[in-house]
Protein backbone atom coordinates (compact mmCIF):
# COMPACT_ATOMS: atom_id res chain seq x y z
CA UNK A 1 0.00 0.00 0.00
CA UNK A 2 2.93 2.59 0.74
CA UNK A 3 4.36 1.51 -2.31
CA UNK A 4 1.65 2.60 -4.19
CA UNK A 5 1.13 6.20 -2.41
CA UNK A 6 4.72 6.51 -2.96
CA UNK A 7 4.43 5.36 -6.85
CA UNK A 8 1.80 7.87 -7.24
CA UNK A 9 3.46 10.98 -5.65
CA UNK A 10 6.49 10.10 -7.93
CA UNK A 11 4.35 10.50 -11.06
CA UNK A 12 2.87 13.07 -10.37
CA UNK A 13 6.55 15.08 -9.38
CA UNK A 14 7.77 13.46 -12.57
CA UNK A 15 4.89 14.70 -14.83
CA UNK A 16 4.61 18.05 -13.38
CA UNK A 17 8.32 18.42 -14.00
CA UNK A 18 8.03 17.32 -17.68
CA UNK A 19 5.26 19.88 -18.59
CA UNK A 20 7.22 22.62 -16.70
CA UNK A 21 9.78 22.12 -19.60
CA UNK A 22 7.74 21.32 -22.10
CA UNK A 23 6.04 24.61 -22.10
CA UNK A 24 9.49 26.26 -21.51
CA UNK A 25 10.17 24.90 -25.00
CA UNK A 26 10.16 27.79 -27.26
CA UNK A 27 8.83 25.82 -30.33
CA UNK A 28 5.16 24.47 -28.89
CA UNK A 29 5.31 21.36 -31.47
CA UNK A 30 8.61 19.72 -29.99
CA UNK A 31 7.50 20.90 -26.31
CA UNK A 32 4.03 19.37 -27.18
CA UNK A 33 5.80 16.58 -28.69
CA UNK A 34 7.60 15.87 -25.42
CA UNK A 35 4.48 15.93 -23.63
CA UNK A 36 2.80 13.26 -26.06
CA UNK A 37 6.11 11.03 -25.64
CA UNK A 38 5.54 11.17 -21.69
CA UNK A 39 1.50 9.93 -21.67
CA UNK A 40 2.97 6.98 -23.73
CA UNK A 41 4.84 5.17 -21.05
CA UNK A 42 2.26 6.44 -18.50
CA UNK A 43 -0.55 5.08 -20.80
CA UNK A 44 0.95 1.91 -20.79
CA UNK A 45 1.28 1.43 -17.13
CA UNK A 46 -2.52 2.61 -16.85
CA UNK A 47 -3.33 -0.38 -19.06
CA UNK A 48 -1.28 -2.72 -17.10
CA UNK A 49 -3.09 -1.44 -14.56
CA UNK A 50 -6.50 -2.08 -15.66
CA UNK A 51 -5.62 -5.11 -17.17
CA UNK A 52 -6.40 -6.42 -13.59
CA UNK A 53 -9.27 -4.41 -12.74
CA UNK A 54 -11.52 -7.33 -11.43
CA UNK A 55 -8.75 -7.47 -8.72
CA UNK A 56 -8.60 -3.69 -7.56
CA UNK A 57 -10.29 -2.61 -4.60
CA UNK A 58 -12.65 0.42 -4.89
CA UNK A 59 -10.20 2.43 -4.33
CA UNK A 60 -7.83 1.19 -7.05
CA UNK A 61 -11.37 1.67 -9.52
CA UNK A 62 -11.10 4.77 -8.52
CA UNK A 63 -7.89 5.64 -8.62
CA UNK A 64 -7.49 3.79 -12.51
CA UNK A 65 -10.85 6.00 -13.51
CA UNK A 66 -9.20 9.22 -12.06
CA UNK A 67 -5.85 8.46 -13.81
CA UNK A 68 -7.76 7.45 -17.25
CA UNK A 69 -9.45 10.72 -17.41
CA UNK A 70 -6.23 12.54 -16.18
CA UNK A 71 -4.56 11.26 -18.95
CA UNK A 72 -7.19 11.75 -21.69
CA UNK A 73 -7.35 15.67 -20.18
CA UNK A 74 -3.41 15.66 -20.93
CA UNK A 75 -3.76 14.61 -24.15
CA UNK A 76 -6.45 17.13 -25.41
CA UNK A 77 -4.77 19.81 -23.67
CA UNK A 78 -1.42 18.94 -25.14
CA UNK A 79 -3.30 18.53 -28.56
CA UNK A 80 -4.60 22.43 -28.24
CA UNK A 81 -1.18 23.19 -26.99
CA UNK A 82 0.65 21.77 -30.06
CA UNK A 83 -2.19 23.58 -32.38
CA UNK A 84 -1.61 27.10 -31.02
CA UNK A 85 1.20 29.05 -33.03
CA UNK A 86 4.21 29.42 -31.65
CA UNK A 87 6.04 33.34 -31.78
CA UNK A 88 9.11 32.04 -34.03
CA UNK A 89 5.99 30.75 -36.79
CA UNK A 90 4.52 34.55 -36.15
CA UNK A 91 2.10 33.77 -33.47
CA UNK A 92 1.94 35.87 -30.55
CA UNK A 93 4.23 35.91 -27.80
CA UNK A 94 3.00 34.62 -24.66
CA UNK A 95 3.25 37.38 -21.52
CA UNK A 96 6.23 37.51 -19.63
């Protein structure tokens, strides 16, 4: 059980640091691109996870449903990330 709260602090440190330099990316494509490469690996532990869901406790239900929209948030907003210009393609610059 520890190893579990402890597994899911270090993903969320982990992911929190990779969008904090993916948006410090001045192109938005390659920092959206890093982004994308990151929900790969953590897709594929979600479906390892749920590959046992008849097994979980409610809380693990819970925990796999709150990660599975989590990551499906991360991915649209990453998508509408990537689609806004970035200022070296002539979009605007963000504010300082």
């Amino acid at each position: 059980k520890a190893y579990d709260y402890t597994e899911g602090v270090a993903v969320l440190v982990v992911g929190l640091a990779v969008v904090w330099i993916a948006t410090g990316v001045g192109d938005r494509r390659r920092g959206g691109a890093l982004l994308l490469g990151w929900t790969v690996p953590t897709a594929a532990v979600l479906i390892e996870i749920m590959s046992y869901w008849s097994y979980l406790s409610g809380v693990g239900k819970v925990s796999g449903a709150l990660m599975t929209l989590l990551l499906i948030a991360v991915v649209v907003l990453t998508i509408a990330y990537m689609a806004q210009r970035s200022p070296q393609d002539g979009g605007i610059a963000d504010a300082p």
